[in-house]
C-alpha atoms as a PDB file:
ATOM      1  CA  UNK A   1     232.907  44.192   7.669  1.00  0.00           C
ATOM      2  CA  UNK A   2     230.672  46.842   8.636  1.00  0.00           C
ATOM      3  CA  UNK A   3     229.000  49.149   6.133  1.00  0.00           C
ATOM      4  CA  UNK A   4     228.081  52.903   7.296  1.00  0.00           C
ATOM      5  CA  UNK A   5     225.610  54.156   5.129  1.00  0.00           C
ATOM      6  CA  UNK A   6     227.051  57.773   3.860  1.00  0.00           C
ATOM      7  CA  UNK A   7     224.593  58.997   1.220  1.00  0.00           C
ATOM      8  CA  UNK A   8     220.978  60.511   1.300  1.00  0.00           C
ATOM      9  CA  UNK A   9     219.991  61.606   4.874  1.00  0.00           C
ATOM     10  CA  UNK A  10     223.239  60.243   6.271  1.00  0.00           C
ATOM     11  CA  UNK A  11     225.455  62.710   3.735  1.00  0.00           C
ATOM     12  CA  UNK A  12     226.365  64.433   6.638  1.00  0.00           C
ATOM     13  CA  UNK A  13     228.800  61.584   7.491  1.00  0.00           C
ATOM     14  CA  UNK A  14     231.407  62.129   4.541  1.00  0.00           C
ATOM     15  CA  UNK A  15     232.079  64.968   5.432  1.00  0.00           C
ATOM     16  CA  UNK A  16     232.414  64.607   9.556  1.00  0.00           C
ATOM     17  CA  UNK A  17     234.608  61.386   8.769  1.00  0.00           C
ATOM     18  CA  UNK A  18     237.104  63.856   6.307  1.00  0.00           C
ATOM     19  CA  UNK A  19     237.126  66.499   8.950  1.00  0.00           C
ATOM     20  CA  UNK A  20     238.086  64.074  11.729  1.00  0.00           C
ATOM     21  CA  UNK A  21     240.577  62.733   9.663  1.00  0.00           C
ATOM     22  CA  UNK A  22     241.973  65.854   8.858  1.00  0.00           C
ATOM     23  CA  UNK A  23     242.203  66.677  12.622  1.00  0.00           C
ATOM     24  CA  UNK A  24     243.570  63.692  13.511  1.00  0.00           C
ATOM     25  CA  UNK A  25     246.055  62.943  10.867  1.00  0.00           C
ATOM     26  CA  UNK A  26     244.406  60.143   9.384  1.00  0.00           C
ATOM     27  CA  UNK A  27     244.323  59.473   5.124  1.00  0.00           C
ATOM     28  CA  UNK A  28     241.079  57.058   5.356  1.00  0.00           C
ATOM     29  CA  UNK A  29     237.507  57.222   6.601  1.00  0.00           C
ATOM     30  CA  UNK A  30     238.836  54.184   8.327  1.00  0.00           C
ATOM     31  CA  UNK A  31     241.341  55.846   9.755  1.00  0.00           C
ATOM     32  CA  UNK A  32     239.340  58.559  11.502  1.00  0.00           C
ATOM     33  CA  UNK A  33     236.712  56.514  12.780  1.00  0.00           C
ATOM     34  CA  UNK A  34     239.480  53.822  14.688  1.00  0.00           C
ATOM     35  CA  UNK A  35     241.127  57.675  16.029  1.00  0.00           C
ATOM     36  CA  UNK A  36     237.966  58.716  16.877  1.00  0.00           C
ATOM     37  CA  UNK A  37     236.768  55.714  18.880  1.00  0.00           C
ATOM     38  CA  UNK A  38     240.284  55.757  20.768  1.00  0.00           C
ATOM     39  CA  UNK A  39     240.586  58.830  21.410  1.00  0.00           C
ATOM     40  CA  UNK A  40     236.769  57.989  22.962  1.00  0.00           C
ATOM     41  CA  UNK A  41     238.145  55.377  24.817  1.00  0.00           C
ATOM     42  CA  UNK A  42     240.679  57.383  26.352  1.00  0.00           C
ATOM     43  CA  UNK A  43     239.445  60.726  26.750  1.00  0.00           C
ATOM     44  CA  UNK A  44     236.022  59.861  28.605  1.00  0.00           C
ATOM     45  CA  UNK A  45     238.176  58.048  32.166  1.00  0.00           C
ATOM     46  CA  UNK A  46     240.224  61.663  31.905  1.00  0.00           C
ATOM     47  CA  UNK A  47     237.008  63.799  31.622  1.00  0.00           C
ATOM     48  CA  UNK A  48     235.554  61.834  34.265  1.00  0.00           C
ATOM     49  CA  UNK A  49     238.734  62.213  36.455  1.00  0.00           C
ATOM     50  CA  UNK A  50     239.329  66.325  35.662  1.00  0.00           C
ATOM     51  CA  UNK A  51     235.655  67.067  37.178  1.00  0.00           C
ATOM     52  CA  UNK A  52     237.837  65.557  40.693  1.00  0.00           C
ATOM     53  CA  UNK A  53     240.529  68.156  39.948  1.00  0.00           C
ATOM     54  CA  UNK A  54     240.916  70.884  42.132  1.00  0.00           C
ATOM     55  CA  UNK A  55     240.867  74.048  39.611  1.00  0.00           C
ATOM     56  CA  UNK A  56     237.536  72.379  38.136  1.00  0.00           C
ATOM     57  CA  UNK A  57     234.957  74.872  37.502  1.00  0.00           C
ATOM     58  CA  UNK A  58     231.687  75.048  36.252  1.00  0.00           C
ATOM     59  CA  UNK A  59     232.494  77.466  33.207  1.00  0.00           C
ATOM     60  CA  UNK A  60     235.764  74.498  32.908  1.00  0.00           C
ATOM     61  CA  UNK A  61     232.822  71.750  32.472  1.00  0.00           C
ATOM     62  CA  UNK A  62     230.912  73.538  30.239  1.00  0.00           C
ATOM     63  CA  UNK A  63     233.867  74.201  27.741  1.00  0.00           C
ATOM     64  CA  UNK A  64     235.011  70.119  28.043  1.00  0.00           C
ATOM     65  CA  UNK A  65     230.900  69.379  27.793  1.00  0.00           C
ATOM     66  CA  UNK A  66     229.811  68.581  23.860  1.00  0.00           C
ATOM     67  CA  UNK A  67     226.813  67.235  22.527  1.00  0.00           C
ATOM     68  CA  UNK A  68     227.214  63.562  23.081  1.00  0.00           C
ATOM     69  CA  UNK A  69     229.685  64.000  26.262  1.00  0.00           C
ATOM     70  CA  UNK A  70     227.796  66.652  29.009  1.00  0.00           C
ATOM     71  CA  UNK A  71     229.849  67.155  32.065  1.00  0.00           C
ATOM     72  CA  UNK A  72     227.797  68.674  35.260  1.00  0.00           C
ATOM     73  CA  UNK A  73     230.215  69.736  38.060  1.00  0.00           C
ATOM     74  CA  UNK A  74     228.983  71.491  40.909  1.00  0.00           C
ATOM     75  CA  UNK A  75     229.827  71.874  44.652  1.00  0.00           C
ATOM     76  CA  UNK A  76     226.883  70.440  46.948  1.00  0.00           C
ATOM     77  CA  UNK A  77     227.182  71.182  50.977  1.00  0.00           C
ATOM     78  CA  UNK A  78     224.408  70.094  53.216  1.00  0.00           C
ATOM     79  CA  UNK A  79     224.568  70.541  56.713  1.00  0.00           C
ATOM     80  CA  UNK A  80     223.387  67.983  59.839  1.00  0.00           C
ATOM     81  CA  UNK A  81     222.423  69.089  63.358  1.00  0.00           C
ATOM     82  CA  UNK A  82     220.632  66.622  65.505  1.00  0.00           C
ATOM     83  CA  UNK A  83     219.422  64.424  62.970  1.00  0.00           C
ATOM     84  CA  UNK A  84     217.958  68.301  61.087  1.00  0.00           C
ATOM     85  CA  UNK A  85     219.406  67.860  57.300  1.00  0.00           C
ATOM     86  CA  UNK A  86     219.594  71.676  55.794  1.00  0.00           C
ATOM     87  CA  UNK A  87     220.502  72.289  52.547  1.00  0.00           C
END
């Protein structure tokens, strides 16, 4: 069994694990941290596979982008002539 620690400096917890909960349908702390971690699981491989997608934008990465999960999409060119690399 694990224990999370949910009082003094950690406080902050009870109320993130109700909120999830409450978002994701789930009655128990329990609950919302096994959604949370699945939807993890599942939503990082599709955020990883929408920066390939061809109406990706930067302003589209920014709004997927939160503090744990950052995605960076940008379009890089460079250009070769006779062994000249240019940028």
């Amino acid at each position: 069994m694990v224990y999370l620690k949910s009082s003094g400096e950690y406080a902050w917890r009870e109320d993130l694990y109700d909120r999830v909960g409450r978002r994701l349908g789930e009655k128990t702390k329990a609950g919302a941290i096994d959604g949370a971690c699945e939807f993890t699981e599942q939503m990082l491989p599709n955020l990883e596979r929408a920066l390939d997608h061809p109406d990706m934008t930067p302003e589209l990465a920014e709004i997927l982008s939160t503090q744990k999960v950052r995605l960076d999409y940008r379009i890089e060119s460079d250009l070769v002539i006779n062994g000249d690399e240019r940028q």
